[in-house]
PDB file of N, CA and C in Angstrom:
ATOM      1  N   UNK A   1     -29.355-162.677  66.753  1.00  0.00           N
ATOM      2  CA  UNK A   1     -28.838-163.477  67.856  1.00  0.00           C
ATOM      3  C   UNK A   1     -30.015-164.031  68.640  1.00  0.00           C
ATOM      4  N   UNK A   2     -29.706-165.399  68.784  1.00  0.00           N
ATOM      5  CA  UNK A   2     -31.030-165.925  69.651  1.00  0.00           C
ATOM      6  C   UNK A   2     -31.222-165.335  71.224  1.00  0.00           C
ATOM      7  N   UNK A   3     -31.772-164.862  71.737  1.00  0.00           N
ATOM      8  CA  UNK A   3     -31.495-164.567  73.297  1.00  0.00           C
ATOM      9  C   UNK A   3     -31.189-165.501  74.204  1.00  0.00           C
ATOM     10  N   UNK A   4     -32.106-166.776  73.989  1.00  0.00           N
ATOM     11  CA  UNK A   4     -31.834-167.762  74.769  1.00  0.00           C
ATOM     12  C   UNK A   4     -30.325-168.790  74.533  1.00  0.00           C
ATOM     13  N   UNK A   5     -29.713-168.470  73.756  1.00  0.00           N
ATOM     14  CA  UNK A   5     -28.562-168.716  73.468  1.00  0.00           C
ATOM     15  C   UNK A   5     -27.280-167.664  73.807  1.00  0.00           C
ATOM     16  N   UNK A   6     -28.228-166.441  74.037  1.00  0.00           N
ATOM     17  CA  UNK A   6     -27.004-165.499  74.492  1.00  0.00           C
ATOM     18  C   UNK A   6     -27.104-165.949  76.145  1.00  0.00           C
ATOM     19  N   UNK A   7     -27.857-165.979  76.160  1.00  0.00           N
ATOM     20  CA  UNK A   7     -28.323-166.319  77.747  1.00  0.00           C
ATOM     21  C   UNK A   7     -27.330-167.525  78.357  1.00  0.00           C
ATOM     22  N   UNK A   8     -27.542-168.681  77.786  1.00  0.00           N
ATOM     23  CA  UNK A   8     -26.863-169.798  78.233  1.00  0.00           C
ATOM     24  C   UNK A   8     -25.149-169.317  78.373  1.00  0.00           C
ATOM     25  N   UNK A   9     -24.522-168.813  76.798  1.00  0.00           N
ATOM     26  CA  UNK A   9     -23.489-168.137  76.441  1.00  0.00           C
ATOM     27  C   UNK A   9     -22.683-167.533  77.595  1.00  0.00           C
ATOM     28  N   UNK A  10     -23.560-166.458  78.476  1.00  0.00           N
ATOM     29  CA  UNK A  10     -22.918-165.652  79.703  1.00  0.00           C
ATOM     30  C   UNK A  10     -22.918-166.618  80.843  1.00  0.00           C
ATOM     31  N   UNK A  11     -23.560-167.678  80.794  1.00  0.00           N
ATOM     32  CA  UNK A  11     -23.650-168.356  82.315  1.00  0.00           C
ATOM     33  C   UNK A  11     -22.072-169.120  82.744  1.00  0.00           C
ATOM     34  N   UNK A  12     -21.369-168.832  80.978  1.00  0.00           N
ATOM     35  CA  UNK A  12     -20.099-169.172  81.447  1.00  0.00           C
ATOM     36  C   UNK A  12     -20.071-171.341  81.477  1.00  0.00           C
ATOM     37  N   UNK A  13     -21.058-171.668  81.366  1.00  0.00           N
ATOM     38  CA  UNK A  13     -20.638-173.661  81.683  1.00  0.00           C
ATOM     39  C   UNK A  13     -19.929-174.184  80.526  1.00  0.00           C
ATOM     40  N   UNK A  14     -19.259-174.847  81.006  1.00  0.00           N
ATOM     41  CA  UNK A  14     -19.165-175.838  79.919  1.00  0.00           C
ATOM     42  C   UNK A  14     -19.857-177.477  79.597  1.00  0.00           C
ATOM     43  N   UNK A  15     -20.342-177.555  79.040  1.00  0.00           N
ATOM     44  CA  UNK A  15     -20.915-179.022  79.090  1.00  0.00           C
ATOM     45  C   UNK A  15     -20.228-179.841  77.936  1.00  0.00           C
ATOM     46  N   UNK A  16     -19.836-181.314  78.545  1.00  0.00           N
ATOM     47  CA  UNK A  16     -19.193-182.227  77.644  1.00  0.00           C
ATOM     48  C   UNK A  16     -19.289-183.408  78.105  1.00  0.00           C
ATOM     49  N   UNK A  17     -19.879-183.777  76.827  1.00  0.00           N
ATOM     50  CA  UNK A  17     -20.162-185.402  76.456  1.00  0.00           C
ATOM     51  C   UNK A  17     -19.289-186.675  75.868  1.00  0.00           C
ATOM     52  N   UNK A  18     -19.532-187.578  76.494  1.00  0.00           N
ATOM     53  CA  UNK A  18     -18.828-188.412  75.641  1.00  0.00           C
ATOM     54  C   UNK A  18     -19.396-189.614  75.161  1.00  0.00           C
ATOM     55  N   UNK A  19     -19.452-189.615  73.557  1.00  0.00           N
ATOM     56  CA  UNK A  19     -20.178-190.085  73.043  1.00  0.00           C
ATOM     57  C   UNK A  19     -19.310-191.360  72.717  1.00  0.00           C
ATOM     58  N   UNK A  20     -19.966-192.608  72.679  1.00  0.00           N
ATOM     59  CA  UNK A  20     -18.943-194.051  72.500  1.00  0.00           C
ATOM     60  C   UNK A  20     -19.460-194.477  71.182  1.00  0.00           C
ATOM     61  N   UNK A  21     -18.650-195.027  70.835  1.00  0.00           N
ATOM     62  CA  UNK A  21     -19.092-196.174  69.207  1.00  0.00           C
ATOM     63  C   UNK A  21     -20.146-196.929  69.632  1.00  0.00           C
ATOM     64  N   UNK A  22     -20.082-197.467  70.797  1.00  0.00           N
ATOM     65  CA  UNK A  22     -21.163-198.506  71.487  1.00  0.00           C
ATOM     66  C   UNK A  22     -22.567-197.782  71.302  1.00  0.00           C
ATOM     67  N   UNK A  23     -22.433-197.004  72.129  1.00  0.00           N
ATOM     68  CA  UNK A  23     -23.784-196.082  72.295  1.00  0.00           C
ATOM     69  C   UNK A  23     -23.930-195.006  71.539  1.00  0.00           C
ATOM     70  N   UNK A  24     -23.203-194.463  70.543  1.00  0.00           N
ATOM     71  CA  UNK A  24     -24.041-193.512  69.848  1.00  0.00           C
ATOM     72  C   UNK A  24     -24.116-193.612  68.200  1.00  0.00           C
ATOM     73  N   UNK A  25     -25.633-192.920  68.065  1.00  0.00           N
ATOM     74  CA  UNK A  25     -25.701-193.615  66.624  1.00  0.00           C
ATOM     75  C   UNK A  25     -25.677-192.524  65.735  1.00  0.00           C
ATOM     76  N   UNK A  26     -25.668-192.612  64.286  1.00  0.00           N
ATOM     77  CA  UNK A  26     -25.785-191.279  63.268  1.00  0.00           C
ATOM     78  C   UNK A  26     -26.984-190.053  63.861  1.00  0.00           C
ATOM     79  N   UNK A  27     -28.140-190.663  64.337  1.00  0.00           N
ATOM     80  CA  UNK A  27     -29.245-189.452  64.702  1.00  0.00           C
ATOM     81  C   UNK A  27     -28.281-188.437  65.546  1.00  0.00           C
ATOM     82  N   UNK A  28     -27.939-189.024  66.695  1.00  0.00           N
ATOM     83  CA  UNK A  28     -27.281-188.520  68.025  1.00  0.00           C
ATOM     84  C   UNK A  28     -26.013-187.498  66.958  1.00  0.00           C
ATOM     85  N   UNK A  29     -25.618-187.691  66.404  1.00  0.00           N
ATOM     86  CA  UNK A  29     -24.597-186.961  65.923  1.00  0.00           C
ATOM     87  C   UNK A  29     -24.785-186.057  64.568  1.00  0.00           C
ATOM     88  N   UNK A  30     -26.157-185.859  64.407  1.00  0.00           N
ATOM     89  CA  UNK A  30     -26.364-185.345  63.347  1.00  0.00           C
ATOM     90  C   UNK A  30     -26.073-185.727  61.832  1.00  0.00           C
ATOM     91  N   UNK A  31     -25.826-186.710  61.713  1.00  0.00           N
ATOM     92  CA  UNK A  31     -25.564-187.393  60.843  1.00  0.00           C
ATOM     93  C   UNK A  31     -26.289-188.104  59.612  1.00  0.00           C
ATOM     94  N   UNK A  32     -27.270-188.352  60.395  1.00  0.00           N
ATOM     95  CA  UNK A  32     -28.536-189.323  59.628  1.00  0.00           C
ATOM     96  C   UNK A  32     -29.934-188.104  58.763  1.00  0.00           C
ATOM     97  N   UNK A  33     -29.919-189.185  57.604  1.00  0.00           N
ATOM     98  CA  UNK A  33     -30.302-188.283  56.638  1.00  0.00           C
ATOM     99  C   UNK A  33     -31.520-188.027  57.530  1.00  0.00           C
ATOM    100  N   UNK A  34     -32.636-186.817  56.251  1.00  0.00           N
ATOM    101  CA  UNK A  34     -34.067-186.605  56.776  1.00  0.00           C
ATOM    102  C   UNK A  34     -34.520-188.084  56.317  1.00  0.00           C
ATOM    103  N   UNK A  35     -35.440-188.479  57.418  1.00  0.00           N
ATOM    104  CA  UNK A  35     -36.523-189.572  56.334  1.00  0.00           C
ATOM    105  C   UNK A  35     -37.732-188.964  55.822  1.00  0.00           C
ATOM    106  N   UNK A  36     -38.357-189.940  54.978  1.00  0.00           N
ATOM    107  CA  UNK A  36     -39.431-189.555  54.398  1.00  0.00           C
ATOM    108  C   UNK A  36     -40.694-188.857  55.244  1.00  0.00           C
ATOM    109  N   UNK A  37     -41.466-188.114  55.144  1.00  0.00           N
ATOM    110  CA  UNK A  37     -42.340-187.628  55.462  1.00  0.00           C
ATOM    111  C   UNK A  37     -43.288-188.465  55.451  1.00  0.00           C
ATOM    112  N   UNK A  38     -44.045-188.980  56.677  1.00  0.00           N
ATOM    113  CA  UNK A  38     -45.177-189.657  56.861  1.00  0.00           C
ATOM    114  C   UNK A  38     -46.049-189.028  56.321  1.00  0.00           C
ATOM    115  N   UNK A  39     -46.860-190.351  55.247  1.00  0.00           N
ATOM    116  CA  UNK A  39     -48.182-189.599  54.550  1.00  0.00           C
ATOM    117  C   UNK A  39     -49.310-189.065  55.482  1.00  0.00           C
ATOM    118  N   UNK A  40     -49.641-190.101  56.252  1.00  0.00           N
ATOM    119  CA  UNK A  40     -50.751-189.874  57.352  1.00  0.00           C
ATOM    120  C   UNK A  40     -50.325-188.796  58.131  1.00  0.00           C
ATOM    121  N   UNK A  41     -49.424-188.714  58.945  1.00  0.00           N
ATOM    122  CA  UNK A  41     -49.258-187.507  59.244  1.00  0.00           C
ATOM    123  C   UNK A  41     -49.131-185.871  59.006  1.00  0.00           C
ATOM    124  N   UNK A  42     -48.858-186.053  57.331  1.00  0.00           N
ATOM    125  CA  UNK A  42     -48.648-184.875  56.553  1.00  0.00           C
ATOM    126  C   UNK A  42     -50.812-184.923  56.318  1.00  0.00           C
ATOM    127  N   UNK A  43     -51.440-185.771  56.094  1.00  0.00           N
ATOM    128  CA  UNK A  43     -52.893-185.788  55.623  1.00  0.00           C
ATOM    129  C   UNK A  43     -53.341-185.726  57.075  1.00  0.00           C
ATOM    130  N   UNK A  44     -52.930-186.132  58.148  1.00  0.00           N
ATOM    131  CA  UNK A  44     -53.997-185.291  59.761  1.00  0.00           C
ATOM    132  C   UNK A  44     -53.203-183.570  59.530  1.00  0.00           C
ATOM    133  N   UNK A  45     -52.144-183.586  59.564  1.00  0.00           N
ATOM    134  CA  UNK A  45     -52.056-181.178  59.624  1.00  0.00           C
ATOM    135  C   UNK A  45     -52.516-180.866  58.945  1.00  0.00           C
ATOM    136  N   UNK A  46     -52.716-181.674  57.318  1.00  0.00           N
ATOM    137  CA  UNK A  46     -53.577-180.901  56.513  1.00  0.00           C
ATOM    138  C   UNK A  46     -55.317-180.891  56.603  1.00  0.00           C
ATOM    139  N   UNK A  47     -55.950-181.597  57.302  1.00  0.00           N
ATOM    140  CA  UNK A  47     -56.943-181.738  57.504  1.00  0.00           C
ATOM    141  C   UNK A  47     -57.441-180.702  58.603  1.00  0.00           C
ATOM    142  N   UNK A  48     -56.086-181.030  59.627  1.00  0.00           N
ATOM    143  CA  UNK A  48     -56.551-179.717  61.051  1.00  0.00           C
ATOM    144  C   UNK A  48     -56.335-178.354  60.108  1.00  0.00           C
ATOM    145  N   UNK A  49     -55.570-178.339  59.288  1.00  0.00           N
ATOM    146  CA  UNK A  49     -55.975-176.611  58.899  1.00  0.00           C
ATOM    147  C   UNK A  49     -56.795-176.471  58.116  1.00  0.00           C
ATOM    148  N   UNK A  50     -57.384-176.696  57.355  1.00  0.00           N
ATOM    149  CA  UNK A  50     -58.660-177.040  56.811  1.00  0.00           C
ATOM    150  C   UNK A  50     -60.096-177.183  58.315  1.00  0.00           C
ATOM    151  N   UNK A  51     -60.150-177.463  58.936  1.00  0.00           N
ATOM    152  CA  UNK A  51     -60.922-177.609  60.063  1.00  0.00           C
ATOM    153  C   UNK A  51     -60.485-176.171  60.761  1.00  0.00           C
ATOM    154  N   UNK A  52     -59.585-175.588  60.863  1.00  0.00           N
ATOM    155  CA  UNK A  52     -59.213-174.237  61.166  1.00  0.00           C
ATOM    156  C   UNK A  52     -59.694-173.012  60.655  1.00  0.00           C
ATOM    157  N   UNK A  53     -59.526-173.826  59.179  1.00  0.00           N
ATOM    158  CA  UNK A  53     -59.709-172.413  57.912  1.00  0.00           C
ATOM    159  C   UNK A  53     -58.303-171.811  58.223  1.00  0.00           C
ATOM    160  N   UNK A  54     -57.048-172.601  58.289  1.00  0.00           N
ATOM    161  CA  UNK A  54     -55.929-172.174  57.813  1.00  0.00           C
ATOM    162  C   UNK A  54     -55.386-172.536  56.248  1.00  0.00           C
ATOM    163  N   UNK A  55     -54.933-171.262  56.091  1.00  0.00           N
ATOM    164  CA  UNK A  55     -54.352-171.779  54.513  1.00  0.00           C
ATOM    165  C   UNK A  55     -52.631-172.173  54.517  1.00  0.00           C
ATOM    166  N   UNK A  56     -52.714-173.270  54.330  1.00  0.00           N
ATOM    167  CA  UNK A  56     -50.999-173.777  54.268  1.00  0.00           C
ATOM    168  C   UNK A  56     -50.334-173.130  52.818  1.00  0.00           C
ATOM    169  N   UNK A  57     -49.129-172.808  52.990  1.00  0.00           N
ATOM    170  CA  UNK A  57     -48.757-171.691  52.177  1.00  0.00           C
ATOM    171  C   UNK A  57     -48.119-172.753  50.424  1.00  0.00           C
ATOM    172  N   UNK A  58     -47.989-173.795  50.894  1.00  0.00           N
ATOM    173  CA  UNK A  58     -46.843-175.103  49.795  1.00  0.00           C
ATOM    174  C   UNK A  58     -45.689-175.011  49.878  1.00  0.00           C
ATOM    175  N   UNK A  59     -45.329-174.098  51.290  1.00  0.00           N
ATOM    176  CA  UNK A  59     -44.231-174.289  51.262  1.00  0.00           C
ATOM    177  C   UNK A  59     -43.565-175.148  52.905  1.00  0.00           C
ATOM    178  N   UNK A  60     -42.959-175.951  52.145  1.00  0.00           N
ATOM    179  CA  UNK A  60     -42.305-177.458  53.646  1.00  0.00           C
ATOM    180  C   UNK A  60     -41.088-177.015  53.615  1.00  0.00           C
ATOM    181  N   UNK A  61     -40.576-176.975  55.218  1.00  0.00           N
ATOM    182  CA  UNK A  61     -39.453-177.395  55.142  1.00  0.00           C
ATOM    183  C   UNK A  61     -38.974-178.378  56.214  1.00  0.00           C
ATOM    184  N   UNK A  62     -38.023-178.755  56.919  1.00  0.00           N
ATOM    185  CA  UNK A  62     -37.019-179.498  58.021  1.00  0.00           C
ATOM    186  C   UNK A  62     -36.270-178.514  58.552  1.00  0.00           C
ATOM    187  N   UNK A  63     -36.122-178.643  59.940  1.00  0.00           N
ATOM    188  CA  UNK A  63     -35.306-177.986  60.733  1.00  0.00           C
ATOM    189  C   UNK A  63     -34.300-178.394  61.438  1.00  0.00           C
ATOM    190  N   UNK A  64     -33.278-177.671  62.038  1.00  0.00           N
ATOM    191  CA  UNK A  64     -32.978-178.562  62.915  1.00  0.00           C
ATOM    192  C   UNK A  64     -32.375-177.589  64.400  1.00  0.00           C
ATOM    193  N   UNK A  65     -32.797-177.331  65.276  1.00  0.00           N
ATOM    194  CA  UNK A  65     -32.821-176.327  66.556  1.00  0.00           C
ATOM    195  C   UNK A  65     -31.405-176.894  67.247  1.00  0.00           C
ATOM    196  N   UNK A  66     -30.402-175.934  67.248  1.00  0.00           N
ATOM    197  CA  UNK A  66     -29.440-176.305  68.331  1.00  0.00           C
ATOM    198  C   UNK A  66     -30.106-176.184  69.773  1.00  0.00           C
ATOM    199  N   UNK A  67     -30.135-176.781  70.569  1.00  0.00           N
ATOM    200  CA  UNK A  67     -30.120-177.009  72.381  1.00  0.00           C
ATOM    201  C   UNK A  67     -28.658-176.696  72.908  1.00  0.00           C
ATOM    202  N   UNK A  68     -28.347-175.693  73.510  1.00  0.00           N
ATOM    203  CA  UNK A  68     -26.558-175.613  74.040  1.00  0.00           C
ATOM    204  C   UNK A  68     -27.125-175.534  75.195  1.00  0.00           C
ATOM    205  N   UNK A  69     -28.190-175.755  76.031  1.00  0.00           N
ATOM    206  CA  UNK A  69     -27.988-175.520  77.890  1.00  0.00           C
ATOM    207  C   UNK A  69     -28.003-177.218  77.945  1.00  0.00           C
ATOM    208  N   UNK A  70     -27.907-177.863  77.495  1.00  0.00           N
ATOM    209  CA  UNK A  70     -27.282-179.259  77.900  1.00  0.00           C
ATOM    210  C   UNK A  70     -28.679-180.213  78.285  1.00  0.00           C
ATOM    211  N   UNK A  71     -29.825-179.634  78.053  1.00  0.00           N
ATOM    212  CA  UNK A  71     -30.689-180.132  78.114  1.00  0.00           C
ATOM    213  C   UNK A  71     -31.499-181.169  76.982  1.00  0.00           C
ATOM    214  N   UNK A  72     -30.667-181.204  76.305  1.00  0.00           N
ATOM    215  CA  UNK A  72     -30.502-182.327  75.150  1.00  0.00           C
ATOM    216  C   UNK A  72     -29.494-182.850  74.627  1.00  0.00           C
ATOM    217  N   UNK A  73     -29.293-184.397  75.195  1.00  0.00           N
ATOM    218  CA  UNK A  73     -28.312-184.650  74.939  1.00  0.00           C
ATOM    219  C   UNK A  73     -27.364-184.937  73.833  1.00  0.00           C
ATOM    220  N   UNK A  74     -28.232-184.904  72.481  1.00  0.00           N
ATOM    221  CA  UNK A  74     -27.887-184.847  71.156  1.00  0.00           C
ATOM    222  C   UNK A  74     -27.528-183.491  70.619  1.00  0.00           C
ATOM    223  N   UNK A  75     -28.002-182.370  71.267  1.00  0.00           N
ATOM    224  CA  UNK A  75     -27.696-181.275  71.086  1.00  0.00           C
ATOM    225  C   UNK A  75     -28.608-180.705  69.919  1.00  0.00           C
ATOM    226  N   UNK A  76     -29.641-181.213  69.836  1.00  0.00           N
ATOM    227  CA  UNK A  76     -30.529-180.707  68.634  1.00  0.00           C
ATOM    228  C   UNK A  76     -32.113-181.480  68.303  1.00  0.00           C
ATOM    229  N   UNK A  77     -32.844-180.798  67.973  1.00  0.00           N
ATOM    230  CA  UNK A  77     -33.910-181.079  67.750  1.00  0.00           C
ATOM    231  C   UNK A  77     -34.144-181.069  66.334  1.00  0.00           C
ATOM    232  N   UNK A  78     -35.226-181.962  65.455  1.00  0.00           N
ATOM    233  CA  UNK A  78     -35.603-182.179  64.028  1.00  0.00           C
ATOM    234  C   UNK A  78     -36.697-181.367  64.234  1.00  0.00           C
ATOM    235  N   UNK A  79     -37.473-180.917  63.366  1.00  0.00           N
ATOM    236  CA  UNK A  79     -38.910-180.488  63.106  1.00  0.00           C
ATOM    237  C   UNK A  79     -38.807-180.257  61.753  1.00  0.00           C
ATOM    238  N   UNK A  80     -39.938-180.636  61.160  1.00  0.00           N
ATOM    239  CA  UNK A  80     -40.492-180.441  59.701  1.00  0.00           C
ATOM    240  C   UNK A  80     -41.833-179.601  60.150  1.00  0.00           C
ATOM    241  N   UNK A  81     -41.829-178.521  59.335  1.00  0.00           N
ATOM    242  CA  UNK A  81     -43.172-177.309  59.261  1.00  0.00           C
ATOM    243  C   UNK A  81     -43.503-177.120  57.679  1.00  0.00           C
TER     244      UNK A  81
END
């Protein structure tokens, strides 16, 4: 169990959005595929760990972090590690 999710959980709120056809798009709704992985960007982390003397393991993945204290209004965050 995440804590910070049990946390929000007991505070008891409810938060609700309303999302329009106008204004919201596939990202906002989780919808939209992963895109491709920027080369340059994947060749600067690999360079900073190398400049570290970290060893990257070969293994990638994508994430995706629920947000429930309402502090994002999509309700989620992407990250690739």
């Amino acid at each position: 169990m995440d804590p910070a999710a049990l946390f929000e959980f007991h505070k008891g709120k409810t938060i609700t959005t309303m999302p329009t056809l106008k204004t919201t798009c596939l990202v906002e709704l989780d919808e939209e595929p992963p895109h491709p992985l920027i080369l340059k960007q994947l060749d600067v982390a690999l360079t900073m760990s190398m400049l570290l003397h970290a060893k990257p393991d070969g293994r990638g993945s994508r994430h995706a972090k629920v947000v429930i204290d309402g502090s994002n209004t999509t309700g989620f965050q992407r990250t690739a590690v």
